[in-house]
C-alpha atoms as a PDB file:
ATOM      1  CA  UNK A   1     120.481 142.287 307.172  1.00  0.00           C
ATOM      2  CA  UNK A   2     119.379 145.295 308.449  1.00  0.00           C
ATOM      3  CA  UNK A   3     120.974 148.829 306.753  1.00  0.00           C
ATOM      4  CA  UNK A   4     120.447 152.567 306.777  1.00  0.00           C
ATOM      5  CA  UNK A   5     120.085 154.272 303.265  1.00  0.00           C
ATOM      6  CA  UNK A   6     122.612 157.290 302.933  1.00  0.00           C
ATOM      7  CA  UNK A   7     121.495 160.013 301.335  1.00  0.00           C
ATOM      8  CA  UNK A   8     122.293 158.830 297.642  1.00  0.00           C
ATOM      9  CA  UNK A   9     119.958 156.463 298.299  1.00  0.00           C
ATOM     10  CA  UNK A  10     122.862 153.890 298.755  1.00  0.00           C
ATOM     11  CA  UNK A  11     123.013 151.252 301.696  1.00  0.00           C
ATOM     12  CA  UNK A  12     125.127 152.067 304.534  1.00  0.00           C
ATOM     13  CA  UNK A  13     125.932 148.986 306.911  1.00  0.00           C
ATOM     14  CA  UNK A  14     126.905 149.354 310.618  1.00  0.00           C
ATOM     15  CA  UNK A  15     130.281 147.975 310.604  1.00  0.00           C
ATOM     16  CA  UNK A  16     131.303 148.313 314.380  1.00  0.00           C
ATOM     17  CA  UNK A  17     132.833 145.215 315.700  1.00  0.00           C
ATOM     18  CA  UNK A  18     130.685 143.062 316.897  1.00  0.00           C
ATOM     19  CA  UNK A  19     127.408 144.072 314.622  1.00  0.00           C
ATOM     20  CA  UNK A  20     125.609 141.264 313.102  1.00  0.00           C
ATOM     21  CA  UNK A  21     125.385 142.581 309.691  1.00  0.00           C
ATOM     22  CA  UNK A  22     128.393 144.054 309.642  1.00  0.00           C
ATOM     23  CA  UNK A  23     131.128 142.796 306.710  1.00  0.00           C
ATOM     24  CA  UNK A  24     133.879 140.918 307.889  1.00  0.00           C
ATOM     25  CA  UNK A  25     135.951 142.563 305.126  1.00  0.00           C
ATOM     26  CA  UNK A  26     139.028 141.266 306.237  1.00  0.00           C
ATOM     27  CA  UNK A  27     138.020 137.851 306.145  1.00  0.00           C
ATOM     28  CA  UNK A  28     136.605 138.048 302.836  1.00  0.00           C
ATOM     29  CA  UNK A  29     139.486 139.649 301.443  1.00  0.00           C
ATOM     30  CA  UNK A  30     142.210 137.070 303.402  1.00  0.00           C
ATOM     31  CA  UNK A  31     140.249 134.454 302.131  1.00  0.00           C
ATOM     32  CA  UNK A  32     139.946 135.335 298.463  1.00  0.00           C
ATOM     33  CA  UNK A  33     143.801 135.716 298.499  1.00  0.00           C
ATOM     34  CA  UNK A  34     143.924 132.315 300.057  1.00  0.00           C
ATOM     35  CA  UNK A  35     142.259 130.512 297.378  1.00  0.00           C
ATOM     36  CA  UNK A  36     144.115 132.672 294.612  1.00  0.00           C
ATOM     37  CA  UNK A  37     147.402 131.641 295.620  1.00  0.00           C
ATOM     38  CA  UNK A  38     145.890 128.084 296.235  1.00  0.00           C
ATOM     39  CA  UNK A  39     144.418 127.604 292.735  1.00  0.00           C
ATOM     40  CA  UNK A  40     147.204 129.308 291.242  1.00  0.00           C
ATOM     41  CA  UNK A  41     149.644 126.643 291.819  1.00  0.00           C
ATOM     42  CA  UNK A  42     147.820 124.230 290.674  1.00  0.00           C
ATOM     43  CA  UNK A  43     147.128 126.721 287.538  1.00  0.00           C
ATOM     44  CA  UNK A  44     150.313 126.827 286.722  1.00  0.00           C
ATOM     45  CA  UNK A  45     150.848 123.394 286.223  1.00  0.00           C
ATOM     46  CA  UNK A  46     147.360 123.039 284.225  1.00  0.00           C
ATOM     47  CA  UNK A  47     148.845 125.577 281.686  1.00  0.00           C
ATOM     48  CA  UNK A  48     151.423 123.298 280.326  1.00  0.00           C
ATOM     49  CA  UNK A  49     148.292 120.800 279.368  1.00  0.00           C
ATOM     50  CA  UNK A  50     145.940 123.707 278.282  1.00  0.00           C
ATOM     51  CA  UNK A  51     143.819 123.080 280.822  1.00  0.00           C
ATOM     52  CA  UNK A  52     141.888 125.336 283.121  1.00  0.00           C
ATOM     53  CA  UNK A  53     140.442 124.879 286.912  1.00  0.00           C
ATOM     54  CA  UNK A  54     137.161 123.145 285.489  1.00  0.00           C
ATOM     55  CA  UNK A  55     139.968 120.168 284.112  1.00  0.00           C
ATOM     56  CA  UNK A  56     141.399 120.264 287.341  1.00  0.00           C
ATOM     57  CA  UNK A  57     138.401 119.871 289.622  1.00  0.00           C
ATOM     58  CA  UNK A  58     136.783 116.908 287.090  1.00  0.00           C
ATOM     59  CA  UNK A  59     139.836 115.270 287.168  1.00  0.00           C
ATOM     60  CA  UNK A  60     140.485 115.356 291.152  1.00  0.00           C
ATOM     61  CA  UNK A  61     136.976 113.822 291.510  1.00  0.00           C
ATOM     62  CA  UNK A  62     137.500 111.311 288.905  1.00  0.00           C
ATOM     63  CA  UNK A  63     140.526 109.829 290.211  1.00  0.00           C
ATOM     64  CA  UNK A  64     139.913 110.113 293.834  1.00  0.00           C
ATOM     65  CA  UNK A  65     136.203 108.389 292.866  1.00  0.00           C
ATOM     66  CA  UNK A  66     136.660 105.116 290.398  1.00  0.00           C
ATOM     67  CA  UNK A  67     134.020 104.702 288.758  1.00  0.00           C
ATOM     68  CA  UNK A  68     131.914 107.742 289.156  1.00  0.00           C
ATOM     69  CA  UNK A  69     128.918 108.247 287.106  1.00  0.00           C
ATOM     70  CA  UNK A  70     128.894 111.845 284.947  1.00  0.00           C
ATOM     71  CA  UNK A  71     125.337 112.435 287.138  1.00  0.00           C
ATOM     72  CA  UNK A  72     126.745 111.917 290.632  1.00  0.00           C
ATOM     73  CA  UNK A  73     130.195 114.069 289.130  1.00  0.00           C
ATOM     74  CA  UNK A  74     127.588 116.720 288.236  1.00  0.00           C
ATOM     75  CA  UNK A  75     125.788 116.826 291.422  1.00  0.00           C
ATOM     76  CA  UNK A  76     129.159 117.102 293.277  1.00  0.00           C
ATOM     77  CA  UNK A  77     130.585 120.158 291.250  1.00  0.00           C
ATOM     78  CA  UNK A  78     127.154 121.579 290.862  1.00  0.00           C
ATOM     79  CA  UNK A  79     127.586 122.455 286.992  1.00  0.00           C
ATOM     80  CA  UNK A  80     125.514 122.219 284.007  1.00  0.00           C
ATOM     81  CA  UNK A  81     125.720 119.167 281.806  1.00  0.00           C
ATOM     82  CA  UNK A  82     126.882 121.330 279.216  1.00  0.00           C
ATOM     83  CA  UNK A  83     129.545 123.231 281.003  1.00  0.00           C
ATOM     84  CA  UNK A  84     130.697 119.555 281.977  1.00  0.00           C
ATOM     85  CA  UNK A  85     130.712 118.160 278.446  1.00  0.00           C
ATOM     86  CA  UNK A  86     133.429 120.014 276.868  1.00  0.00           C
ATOM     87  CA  UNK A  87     135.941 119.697 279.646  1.00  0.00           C
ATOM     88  CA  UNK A  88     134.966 115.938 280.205  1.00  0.00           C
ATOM     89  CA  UNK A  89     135.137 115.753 276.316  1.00  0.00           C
ATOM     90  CA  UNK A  90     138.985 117.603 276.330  1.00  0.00           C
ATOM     91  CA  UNK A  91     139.887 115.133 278.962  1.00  0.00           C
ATOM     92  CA  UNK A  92     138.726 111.891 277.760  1.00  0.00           C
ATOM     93  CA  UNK A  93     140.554 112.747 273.876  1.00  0.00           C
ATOM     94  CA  UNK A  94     144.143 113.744 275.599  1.00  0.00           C
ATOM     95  CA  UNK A  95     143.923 110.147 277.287  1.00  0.00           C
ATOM     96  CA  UNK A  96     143.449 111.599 281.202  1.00  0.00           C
ATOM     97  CA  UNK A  97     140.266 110.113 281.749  1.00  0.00           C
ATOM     98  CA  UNK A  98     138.057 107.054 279.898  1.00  0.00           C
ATOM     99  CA  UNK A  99     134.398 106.931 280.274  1.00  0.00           C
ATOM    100  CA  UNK A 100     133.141 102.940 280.522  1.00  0.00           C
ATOM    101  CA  UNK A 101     129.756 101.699 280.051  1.00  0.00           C
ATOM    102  CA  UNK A 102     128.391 100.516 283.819  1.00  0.00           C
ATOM    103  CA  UNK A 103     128.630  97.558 285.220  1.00  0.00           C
ATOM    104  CA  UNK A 104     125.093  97.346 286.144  1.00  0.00           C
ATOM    105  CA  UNK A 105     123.357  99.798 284.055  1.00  0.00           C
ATOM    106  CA  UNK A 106     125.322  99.871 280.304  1.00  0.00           C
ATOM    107  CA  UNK A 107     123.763 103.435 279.615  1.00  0.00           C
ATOM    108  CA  UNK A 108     125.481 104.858 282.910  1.00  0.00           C
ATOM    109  CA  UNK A 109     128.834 105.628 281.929  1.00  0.00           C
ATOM    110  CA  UNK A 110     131.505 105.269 284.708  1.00  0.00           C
ATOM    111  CA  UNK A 111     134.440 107.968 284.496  1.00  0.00           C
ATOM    112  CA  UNK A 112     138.243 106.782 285.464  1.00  0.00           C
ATOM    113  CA  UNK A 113     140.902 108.541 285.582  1.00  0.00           C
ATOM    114  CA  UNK A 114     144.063 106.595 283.050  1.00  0.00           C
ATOM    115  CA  UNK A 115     147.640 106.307 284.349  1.00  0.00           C
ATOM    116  CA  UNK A 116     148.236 109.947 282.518  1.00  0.00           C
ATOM    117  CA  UNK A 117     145.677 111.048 284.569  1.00  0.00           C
ATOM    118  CA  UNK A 118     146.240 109.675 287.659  1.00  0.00           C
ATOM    119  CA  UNK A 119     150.098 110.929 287.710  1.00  0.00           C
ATOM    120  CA  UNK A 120     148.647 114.685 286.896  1.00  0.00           C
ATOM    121  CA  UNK A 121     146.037 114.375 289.736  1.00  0.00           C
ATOM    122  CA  UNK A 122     148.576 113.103 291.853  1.00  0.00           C
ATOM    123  CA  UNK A 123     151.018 116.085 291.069  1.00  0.00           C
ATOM    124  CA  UNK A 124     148.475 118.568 291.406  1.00  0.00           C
ATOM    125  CA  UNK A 125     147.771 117.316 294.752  1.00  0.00           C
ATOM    126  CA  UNK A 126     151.246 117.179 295.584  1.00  0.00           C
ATOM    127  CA  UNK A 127     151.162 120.795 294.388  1.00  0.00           C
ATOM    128  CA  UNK A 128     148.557 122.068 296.639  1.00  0.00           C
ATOM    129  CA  UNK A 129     149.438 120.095 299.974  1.00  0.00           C
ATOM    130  CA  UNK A 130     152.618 121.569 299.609  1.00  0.00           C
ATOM    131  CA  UNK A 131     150.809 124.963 300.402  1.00  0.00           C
ATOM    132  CA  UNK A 132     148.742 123.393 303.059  1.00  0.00           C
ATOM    133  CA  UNK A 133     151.714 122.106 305.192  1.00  0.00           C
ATOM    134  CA  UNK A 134     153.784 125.195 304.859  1.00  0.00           C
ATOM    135  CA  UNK A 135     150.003 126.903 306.306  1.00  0.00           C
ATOM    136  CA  UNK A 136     149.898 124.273 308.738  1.00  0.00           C
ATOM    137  CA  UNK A 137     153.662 124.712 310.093  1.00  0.00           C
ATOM    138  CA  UNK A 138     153.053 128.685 310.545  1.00  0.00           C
ATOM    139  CA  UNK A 139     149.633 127.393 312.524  1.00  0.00           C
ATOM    140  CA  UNK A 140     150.664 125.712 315.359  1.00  0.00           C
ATOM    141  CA  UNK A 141     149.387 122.323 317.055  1.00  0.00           C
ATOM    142  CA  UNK A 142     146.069 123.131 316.444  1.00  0.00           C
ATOM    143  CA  UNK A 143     146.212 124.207 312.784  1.00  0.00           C
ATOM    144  CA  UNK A 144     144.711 121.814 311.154  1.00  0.00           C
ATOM    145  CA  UNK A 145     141.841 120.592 313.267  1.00  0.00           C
ATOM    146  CA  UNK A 146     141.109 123.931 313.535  1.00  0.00           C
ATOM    147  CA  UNK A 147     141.360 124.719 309.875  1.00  0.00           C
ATOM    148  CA  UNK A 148     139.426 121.892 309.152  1.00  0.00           C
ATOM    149  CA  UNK A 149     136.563 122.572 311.137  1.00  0.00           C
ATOM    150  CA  UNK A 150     136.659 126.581 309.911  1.00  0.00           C
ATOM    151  CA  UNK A 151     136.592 124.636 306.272  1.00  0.00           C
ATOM    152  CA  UNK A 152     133.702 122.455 307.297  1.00  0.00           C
ATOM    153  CA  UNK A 153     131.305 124.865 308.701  1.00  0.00           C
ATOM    154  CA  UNK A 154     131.647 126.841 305.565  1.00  0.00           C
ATOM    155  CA  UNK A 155     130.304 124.151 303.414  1.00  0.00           C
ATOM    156  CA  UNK A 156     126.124 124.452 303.545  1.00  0.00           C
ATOM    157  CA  UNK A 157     124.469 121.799 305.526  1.00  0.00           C
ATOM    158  CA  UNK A 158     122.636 120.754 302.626  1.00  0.00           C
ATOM    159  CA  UNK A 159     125.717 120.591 300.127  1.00  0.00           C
ATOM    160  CA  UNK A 160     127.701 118.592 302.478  1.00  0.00           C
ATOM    161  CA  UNK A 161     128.975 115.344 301.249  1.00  0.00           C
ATOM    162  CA  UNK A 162     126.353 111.900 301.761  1.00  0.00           C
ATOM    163  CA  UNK A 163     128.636 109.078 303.235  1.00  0.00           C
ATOM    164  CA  UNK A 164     127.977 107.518 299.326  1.00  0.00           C
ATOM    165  CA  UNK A 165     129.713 110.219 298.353  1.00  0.00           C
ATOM    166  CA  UNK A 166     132.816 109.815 300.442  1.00  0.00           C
ATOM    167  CA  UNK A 167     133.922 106.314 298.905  1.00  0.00           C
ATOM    168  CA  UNK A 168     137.412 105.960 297.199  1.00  0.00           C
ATOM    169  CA  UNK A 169     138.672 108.346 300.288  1.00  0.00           C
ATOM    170  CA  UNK A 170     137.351 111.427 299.977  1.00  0.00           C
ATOM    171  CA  UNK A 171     135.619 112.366 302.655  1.00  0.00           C
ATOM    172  CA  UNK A 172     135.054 115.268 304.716  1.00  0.00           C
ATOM    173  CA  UNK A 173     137.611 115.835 307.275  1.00  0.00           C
END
């Protein structure tokens, strides 16, 4: 990205339509408003449990993936071991999610979501789709293949899911 310097010593971007480098400031800002109002219905819900997005997105994964190992859970939500212990840990001891030794490898532990957890994941889901089809109505016909391409190309080639990945459902759009 190419910029001038002002005289501060400050970068100054060209933001004419249609420059490169320019900002798409109101994307950014449209989008970041999108996924506050998103999150924060889910949030709200999450409260009453005393549980926070990390909760949320461990036990979405967990329930839509039976039987995922705490490694492949990592690699999908791109966290530190640590950062995933104590919400993994809070989950597991209010009876949302069980960790079982593998069926193949007994030191692998397989996460799954209980019946407590299921119903919350559910709800949350129920939550958030909620927001997606009252987006979708306003869109028109083409809403949601369009929206879920726009959603697709965002995610980096390399992050994108691995059809291993996608089992139990969950797979890109």
């Amino acid at each position: 990205m190419s910029a001038q310097m002002s005289p501060e010593g400050r970068p100054v971007l060209d933001t004419r339509p249609g420059c490169d480098d320019a900002p798409m400031y109101e994307l950014i800002e449209l989008f970041f408003f999108a996924y506050r109002d998103f999150v924060a219905d889910a949030d709200r819900l999450l409260e009453a449990y005393g549980f926070g997005r990390a909760h949320h997105r461990v036990l979405h994964f967990v329930s839509r993936r039976p039987g995922l190992t705490i490694a492949e859970l990592l690699e999908i939500l791109r966290i530190t071991k640590q950062s995933l212990n104590r919400v993994l840990r809070e989950l597991v001891d209010k009876n949302f999610i069980e960790a079982r030794a593998g069926a193949l490898d007994r030191r692998r532990r397989q996460l799954y979501a209980t019946l407590e957890g299921e119903r919350l994941a559910l709800h949350l889901a129920q939550v958030q789709t909620r927001r997606f089809v009252s987006a979708l109505d306003r869109s028109g016909d083409a809403g949601l293949q369009s929206a879920t391409t726009f959603l697709n190309a965002m995610i980096d080639p390399q992050h994108q899911a691995a059809p291993s990945a996608q089992a139990g459902g969950a797979r890109r759009l």
